[in-house]
PDB file of N, CA and C in Angstrom:
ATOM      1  N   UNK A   1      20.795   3.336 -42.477  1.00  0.00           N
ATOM      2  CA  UNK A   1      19.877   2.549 -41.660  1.00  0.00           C
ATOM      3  C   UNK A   1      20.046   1.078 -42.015  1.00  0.00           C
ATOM      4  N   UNK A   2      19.962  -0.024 -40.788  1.00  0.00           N
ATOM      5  CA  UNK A   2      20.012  -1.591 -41.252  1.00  0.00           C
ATOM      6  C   UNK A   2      18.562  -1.589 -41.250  1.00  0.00           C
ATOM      7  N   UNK A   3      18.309  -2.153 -42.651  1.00  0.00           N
ATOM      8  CA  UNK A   3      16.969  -2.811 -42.963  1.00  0.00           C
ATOM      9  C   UNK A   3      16.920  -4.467 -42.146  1.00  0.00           C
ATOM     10  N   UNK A   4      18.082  -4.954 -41.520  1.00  0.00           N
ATOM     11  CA  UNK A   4      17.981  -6.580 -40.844  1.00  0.00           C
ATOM     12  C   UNK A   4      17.396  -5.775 -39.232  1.00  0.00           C
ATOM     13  N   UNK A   5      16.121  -5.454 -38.883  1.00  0.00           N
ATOM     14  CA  UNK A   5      16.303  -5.146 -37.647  1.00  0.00           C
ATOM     15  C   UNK A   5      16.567  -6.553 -36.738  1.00  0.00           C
ATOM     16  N   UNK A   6      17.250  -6.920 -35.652  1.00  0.00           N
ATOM     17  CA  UNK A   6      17.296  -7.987 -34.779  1.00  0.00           C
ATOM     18  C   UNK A   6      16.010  -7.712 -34.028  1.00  0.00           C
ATOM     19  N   UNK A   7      14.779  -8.347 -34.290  1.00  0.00           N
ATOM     20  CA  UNK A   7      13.789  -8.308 -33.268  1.00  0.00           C
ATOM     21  C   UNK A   7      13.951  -8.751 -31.895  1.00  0.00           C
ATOM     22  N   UNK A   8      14.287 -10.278 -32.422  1.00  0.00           N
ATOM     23  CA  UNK A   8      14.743 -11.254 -31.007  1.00  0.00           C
ATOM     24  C   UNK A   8      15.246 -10.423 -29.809  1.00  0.00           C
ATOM     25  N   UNK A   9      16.510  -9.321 -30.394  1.00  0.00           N
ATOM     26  CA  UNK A   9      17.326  -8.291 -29.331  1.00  0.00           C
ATOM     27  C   UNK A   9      16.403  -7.309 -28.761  1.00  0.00           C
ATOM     28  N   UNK A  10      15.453  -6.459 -29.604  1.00  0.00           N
ATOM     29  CA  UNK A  10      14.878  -5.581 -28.948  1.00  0.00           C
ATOM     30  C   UNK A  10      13.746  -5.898 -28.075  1.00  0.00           C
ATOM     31  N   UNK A  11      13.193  -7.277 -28.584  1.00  0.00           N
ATOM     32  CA  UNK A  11      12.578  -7.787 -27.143  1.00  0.00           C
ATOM     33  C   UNK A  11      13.113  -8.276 -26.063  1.00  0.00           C
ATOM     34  N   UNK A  12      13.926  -8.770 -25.964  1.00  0.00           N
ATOM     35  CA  UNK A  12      15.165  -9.342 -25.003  1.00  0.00           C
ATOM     36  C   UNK A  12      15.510  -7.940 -24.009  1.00  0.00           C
ATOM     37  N   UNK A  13      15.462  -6.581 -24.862  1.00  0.00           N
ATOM     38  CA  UNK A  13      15.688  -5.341 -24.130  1.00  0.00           C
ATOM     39  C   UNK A  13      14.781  -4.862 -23.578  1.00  0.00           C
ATOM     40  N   UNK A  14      13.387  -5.133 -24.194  1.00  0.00           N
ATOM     41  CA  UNK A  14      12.560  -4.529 -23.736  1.00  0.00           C
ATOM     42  C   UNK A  14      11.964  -5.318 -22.510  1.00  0.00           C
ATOM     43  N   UNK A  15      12.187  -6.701 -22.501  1.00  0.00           N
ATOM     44  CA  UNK A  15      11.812  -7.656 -21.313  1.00  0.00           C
ATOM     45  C   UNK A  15      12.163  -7.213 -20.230  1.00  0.00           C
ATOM     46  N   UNK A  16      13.764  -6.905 -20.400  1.00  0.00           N
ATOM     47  CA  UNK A  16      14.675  -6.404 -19.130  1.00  0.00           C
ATOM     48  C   UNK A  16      13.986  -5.009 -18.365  1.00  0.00           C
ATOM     49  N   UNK A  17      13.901  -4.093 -19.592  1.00  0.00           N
ATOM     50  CA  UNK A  17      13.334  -2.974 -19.023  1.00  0.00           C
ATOM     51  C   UNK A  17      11.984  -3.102 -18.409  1.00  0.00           C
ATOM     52  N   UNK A  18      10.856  -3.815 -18.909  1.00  0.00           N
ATOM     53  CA  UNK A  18      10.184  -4.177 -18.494  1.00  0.00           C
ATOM     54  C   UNK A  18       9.668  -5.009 -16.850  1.00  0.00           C
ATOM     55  N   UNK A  19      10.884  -5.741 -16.622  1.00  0.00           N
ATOM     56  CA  UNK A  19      11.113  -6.493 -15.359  1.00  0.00           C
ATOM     57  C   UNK A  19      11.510  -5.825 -14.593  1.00  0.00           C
ATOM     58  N   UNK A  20      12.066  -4.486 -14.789  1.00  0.00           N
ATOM     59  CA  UNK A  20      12.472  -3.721 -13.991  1.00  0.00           C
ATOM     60  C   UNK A  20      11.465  -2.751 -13.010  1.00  0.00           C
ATOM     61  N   UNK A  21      10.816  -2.535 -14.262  1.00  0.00           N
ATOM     62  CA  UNK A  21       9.469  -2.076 -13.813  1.00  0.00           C
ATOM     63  C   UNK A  21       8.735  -2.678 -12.914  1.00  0.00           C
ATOM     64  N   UNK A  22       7.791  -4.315 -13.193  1.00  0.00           N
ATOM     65  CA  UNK A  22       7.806  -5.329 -12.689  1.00  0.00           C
ATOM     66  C   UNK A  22       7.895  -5.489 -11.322  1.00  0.00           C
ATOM     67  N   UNK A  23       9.330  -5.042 -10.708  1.00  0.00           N
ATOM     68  CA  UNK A  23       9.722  -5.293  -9.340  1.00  0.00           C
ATOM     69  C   UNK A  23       8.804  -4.543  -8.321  1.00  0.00           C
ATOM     70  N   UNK A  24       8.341  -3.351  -8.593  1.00  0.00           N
ATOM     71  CA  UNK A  24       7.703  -3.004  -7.853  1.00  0.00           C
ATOM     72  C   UNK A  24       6.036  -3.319  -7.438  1.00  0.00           C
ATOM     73  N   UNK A  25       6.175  -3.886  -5.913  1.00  0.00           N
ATOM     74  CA  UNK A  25       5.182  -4.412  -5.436  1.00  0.00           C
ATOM     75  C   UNK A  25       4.084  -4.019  -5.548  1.00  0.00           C
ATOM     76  N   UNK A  26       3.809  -2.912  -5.152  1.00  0.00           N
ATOM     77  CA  UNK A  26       2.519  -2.405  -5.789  1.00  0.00           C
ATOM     78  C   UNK A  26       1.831  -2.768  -6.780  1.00  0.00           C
ATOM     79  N   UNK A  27       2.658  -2.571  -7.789  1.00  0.00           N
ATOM     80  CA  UNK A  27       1.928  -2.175  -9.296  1.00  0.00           C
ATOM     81  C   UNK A  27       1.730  -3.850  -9.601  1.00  0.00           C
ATOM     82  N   UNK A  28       2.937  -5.181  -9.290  1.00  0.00           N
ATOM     83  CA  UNK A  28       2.672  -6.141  -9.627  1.00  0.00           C
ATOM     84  C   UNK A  28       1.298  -6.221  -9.253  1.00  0.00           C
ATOM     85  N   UNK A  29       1.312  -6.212  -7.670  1.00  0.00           N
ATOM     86  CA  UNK A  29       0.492  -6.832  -6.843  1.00  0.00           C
ATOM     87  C   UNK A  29      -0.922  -6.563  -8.030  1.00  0.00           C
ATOM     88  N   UNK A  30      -1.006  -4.902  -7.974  1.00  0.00           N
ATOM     89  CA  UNK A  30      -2.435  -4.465  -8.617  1.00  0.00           C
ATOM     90  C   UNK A  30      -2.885  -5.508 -10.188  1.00  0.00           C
ATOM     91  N   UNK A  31      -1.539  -5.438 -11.161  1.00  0.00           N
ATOM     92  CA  UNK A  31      -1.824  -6.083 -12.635  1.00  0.00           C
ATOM     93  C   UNK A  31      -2.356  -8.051 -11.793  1.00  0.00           C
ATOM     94  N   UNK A  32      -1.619  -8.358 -10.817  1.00  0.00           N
ATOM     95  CA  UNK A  32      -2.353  -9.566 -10.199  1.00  0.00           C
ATOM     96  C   UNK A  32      -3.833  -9.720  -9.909  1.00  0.00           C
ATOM     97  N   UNK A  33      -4.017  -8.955  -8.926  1.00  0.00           N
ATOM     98  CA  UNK A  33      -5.415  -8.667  -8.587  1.00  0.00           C
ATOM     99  C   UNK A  33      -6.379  -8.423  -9.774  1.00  0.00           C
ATOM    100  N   UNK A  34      -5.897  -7.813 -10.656  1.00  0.00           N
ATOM    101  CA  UNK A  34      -6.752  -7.613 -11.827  1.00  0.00           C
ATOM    102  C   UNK A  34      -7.215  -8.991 -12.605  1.00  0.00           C
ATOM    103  N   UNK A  35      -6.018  -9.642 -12.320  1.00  0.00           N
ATOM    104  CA  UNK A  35      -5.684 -11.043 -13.000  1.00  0.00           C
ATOM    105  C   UNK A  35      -6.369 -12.235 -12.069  1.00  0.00           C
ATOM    106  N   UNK A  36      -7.092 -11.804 -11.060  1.00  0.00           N
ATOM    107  CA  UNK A  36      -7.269 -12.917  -9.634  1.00  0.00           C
ATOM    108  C   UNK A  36      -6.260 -13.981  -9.945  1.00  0.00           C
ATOM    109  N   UNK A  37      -4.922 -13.198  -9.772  1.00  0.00           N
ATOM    110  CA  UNK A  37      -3.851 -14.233  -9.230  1.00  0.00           C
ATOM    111  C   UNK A  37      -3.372 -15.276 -10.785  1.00  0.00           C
ATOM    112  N   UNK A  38      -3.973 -15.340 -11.431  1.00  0.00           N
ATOM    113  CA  UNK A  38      -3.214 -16.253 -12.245  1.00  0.00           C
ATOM    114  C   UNK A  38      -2.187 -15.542 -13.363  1.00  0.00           C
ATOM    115  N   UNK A  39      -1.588 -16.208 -13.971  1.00  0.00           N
ATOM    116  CA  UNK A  39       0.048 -15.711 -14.283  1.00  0.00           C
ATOM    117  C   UNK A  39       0.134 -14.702 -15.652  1.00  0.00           C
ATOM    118  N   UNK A  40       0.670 -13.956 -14.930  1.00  0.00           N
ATOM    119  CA  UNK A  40       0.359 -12.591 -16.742  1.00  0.00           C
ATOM    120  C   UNK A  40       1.527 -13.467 -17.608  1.00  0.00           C
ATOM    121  N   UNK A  41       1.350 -13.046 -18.795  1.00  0.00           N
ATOM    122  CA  UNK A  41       1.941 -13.389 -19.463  1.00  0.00           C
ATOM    123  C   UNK A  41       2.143 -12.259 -20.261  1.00  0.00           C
ATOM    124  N   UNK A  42       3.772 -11.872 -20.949  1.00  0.00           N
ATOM    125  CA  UNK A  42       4.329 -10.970 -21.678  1.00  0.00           C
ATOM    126  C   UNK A  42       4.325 -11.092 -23.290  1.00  0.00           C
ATOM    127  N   UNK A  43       3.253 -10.535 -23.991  1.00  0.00           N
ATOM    128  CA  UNK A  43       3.222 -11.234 -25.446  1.00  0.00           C
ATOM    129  C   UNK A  43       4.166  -9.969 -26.478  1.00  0.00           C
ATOM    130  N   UNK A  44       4.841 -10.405 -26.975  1.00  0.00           N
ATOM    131  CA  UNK A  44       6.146  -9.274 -27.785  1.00  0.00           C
ATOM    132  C   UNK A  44       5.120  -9.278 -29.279  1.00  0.00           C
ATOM    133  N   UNK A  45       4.486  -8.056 -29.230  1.00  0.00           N
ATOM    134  CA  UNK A  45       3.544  -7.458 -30.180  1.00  0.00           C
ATOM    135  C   UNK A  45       4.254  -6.687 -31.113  1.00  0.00           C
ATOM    136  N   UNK A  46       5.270  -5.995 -31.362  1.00  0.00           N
ATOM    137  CA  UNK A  46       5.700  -5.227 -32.792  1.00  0.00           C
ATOM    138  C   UNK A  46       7.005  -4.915 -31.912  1.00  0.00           C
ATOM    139  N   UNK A  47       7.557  -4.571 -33.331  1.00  0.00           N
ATOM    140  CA  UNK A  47       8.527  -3.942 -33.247  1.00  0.00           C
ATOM    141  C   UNK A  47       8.947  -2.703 -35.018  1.00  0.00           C
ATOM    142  N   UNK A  48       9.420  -1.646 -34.901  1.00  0.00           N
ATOM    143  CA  UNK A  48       9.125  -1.148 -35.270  1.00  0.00           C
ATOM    144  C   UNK A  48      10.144   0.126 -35.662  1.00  0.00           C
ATOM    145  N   UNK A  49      10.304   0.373 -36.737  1.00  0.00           N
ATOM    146  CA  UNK A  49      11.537   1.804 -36.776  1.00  0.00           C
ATOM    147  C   UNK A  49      11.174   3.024 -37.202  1.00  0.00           C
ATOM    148  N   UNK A  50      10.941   3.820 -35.970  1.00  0.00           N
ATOM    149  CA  UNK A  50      10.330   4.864 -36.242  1.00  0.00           C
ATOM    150  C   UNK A  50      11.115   6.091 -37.169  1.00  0.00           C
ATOM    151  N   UNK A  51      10.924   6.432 -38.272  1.00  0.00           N
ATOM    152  CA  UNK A  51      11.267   6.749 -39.138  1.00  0.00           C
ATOM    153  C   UNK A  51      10.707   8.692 -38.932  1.00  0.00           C
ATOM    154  N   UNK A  52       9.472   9.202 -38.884  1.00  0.00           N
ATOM    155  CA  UNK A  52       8.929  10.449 -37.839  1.00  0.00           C
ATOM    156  C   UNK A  52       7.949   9.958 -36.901  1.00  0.00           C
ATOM    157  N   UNK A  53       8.621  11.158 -36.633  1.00  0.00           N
ATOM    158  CA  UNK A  53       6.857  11.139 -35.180  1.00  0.00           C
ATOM    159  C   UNK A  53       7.356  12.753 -34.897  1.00  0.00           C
ATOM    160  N   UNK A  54       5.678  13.082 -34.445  1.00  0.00           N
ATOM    161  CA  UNK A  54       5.528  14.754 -34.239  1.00  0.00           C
ATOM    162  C   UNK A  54       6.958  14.880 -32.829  1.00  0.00           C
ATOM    163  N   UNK A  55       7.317  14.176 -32.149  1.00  0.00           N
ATOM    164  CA  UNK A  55       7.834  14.007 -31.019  1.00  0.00           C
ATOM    165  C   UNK A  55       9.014  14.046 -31.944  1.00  0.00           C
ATOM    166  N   UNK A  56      10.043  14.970 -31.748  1.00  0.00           N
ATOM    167  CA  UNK A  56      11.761  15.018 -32.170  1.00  0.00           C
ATOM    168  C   UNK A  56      12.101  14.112 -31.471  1.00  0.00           C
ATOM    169  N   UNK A  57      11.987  13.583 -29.923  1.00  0.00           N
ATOM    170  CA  UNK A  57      12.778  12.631 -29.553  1.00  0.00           C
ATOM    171  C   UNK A  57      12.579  11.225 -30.450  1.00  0.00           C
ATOM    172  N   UNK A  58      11.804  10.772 -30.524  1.00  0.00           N
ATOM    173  CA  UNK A  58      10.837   9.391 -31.460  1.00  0.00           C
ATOM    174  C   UNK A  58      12.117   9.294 -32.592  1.00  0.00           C
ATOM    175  N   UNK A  59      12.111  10.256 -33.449  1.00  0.00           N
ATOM    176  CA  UNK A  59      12.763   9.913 -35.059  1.00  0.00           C
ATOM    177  C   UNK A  59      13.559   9.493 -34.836  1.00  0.00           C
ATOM    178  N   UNK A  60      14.238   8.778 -35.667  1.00  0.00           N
ATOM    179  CA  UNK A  60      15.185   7.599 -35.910  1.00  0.00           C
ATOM    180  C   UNK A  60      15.169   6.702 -35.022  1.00  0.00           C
ATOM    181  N   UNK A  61      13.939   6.232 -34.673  1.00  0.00           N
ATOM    182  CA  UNK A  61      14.684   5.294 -33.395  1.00  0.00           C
ATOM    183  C   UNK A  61      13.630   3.713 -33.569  1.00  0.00           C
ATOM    184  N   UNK A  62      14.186   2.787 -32.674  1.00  0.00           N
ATOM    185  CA  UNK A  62      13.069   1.426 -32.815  1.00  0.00           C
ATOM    186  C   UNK A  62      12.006   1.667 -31.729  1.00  0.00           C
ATOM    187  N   UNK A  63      11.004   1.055 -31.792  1.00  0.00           N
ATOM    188  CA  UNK A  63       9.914   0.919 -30.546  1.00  0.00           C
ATOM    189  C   UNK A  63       9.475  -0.199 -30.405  1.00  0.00           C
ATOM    190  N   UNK A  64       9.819  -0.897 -29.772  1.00  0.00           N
ATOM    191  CA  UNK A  64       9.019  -2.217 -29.443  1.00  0.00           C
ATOM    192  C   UNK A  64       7.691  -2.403 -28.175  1.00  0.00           C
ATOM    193  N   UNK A  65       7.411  -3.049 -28.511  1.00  0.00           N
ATOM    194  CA  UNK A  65       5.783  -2.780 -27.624  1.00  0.00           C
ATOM    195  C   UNK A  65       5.490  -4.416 -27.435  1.00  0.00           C
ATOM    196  N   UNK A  66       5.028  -4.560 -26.217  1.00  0.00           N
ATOM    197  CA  UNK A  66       4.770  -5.614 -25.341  1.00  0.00           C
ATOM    198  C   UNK A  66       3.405  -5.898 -24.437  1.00  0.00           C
ATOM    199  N   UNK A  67       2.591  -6.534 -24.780  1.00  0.00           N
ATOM    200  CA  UNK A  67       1.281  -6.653 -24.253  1.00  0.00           C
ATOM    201  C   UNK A  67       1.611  -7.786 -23.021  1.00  0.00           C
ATOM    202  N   UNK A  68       0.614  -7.257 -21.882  1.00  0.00           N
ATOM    203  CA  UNK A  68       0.212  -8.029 -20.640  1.00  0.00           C
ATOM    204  C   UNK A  68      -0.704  -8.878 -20.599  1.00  0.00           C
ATOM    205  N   UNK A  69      -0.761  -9.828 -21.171  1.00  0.00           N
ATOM    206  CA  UNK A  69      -1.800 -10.787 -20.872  1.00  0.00           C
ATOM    207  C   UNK A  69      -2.685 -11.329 -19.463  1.00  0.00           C
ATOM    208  N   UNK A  70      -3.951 -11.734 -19.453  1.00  0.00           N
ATOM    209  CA  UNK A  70      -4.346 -12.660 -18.283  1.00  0.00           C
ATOM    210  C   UNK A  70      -4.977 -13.199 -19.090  1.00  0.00           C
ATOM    211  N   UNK A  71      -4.963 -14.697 -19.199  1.00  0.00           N
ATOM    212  CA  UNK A  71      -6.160 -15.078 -20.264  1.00  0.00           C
ATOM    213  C   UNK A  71      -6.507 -14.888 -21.294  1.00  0.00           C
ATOM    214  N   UNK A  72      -5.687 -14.549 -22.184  1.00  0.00           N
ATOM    215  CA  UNK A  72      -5.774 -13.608 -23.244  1.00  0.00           C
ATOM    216  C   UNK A  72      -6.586 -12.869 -23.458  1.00  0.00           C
ATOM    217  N   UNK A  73      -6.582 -11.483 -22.223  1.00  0.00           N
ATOM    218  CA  UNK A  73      -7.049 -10.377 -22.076  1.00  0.00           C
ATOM    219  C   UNK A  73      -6.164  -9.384 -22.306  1.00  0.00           C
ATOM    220  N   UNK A  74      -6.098  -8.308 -22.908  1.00  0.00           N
ATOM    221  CA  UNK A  74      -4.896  -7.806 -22.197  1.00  0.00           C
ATOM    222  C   UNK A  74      -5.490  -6.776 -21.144  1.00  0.00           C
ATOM    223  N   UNK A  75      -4.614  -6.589 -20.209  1.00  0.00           N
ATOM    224  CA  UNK A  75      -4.175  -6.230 -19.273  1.00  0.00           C
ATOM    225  C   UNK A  75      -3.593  -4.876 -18.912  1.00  0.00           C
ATOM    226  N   UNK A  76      -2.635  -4.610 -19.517  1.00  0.00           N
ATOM    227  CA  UNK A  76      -1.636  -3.239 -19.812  1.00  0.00           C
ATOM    228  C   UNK A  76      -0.620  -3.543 -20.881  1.00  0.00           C
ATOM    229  N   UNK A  77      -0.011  -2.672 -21.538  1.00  0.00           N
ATOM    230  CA  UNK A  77       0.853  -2.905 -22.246  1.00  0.00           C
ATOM    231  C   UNK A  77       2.481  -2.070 -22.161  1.00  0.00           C
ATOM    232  N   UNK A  78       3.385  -2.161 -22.816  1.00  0.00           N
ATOM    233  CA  UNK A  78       4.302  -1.502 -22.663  1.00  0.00           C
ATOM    234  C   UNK A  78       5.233  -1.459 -23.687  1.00  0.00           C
ATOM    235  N   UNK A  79       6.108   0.416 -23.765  1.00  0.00           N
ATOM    236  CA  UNK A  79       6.170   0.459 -24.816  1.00  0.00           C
ATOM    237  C   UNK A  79       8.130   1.516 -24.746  1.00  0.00           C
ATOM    238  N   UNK A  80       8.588   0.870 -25.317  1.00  0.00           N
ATOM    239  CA  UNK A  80       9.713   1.088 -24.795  1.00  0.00           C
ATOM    240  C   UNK A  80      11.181   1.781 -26.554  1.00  0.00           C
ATOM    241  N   UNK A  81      11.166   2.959 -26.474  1.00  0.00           N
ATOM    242  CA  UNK A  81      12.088   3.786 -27.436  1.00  0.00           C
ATOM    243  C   UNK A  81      13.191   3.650 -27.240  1.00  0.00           C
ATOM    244  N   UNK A  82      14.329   3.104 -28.575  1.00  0.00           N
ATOM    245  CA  UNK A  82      15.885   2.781 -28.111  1.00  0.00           C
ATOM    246  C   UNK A  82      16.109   3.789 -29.301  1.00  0.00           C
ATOM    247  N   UNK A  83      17.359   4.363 -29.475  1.00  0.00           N
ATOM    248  CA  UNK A  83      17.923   4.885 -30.123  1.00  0.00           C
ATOM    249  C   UNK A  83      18.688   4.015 -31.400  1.00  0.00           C
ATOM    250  N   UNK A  84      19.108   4.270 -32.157  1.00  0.00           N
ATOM    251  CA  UNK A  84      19.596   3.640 -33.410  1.00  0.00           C
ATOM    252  C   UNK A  84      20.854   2.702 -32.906  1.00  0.00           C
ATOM    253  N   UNK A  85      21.671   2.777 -31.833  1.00  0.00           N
ATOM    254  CA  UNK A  85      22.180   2.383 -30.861  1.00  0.00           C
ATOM    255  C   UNK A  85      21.841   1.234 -30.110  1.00  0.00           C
ATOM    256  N   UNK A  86      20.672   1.516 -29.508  1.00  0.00           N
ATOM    257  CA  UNK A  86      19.856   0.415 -28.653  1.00  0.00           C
ATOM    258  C   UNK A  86      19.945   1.072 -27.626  1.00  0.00           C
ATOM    259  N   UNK A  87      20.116   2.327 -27.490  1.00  0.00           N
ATOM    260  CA  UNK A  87      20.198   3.250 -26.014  1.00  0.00           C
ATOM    261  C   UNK A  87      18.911   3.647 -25.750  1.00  0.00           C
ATOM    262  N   UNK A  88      18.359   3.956 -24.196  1.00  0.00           N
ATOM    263  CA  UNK A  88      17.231   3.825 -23.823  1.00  0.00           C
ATOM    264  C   UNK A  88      16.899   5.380 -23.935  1.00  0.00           C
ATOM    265  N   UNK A  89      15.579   5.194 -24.414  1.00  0.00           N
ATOM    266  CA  UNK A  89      15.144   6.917 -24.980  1.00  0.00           C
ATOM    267  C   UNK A  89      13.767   7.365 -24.307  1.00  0.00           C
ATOM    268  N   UNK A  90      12.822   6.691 -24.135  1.00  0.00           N
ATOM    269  CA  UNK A  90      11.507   6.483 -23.154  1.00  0.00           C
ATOM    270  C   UNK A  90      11.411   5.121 -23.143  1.00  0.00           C
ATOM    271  N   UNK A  91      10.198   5.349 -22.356  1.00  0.00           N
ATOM    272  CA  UNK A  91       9.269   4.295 -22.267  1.00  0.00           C
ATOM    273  C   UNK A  91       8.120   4.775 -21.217  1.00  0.00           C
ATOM    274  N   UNK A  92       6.925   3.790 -21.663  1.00  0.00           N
ATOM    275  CA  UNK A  92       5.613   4.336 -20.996  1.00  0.00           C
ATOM    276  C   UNK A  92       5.389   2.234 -21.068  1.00  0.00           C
ATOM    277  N   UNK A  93       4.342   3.039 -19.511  1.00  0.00           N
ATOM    278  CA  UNK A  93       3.943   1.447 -18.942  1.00  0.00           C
ATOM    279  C   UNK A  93       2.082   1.789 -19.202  1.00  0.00           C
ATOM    280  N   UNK A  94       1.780   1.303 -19.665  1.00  0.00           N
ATOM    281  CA  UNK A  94       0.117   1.859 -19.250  1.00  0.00           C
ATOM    282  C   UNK A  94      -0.869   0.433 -18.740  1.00  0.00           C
ATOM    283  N   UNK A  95      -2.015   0.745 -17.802  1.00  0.00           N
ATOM    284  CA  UNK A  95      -2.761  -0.141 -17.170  1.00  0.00           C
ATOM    285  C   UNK A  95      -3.987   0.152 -18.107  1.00  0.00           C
ATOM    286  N   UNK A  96      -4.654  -1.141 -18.252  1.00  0.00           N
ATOM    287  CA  UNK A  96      -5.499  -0.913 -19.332  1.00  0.00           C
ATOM    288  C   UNK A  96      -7.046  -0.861 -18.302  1.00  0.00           C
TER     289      UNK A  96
END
């Protein structure tokens, strides 16, 4: 295992995945409306090497997690599993 994790990278990955999500109109539109329109903001909250979890998929892998701001409310957050790799393993979006 590298004890240097690159944070900078796994948020950079998780942004992407995140924006991807993002695109869809709906769901923006709704985290907006929640927000009356003013600009969410993406705050990069942990990152993390999951070492167990009751979940076999989870072990060995990083998790980085990303909060939705409005105002510094949050909003929803999101939470995104790479493999030791940086290969995409889950991820969950949740509305708060």
């Amino acid at each position: 295992m590298n004890n240097n994790i690159d944070t900078e990278n796994l948020f950079e990955i998780s942004s992407e995945y995140l924006n991807n999500i993002l695109k869809d109109e709906e769901l923006l539109h709704e985290l907006k409306s929640s927000c009356e329109n003013e600009k969410l903001k993406l705050i990069n909250k942990s990152v993390s090497y999951v070492l167990y979890d009751q979940n076999e998929l989870f072990k060995n892998s990083y998790k980085a997690e990303i909060n939705i701001q409005c105002e510094s409310e949050n909003i929803a957050y999101y939470v995104l599993y790479l493999d030791k790799d940086k290969n995409f393993i889950d991820e969950f979006f949740v509305i708060n």
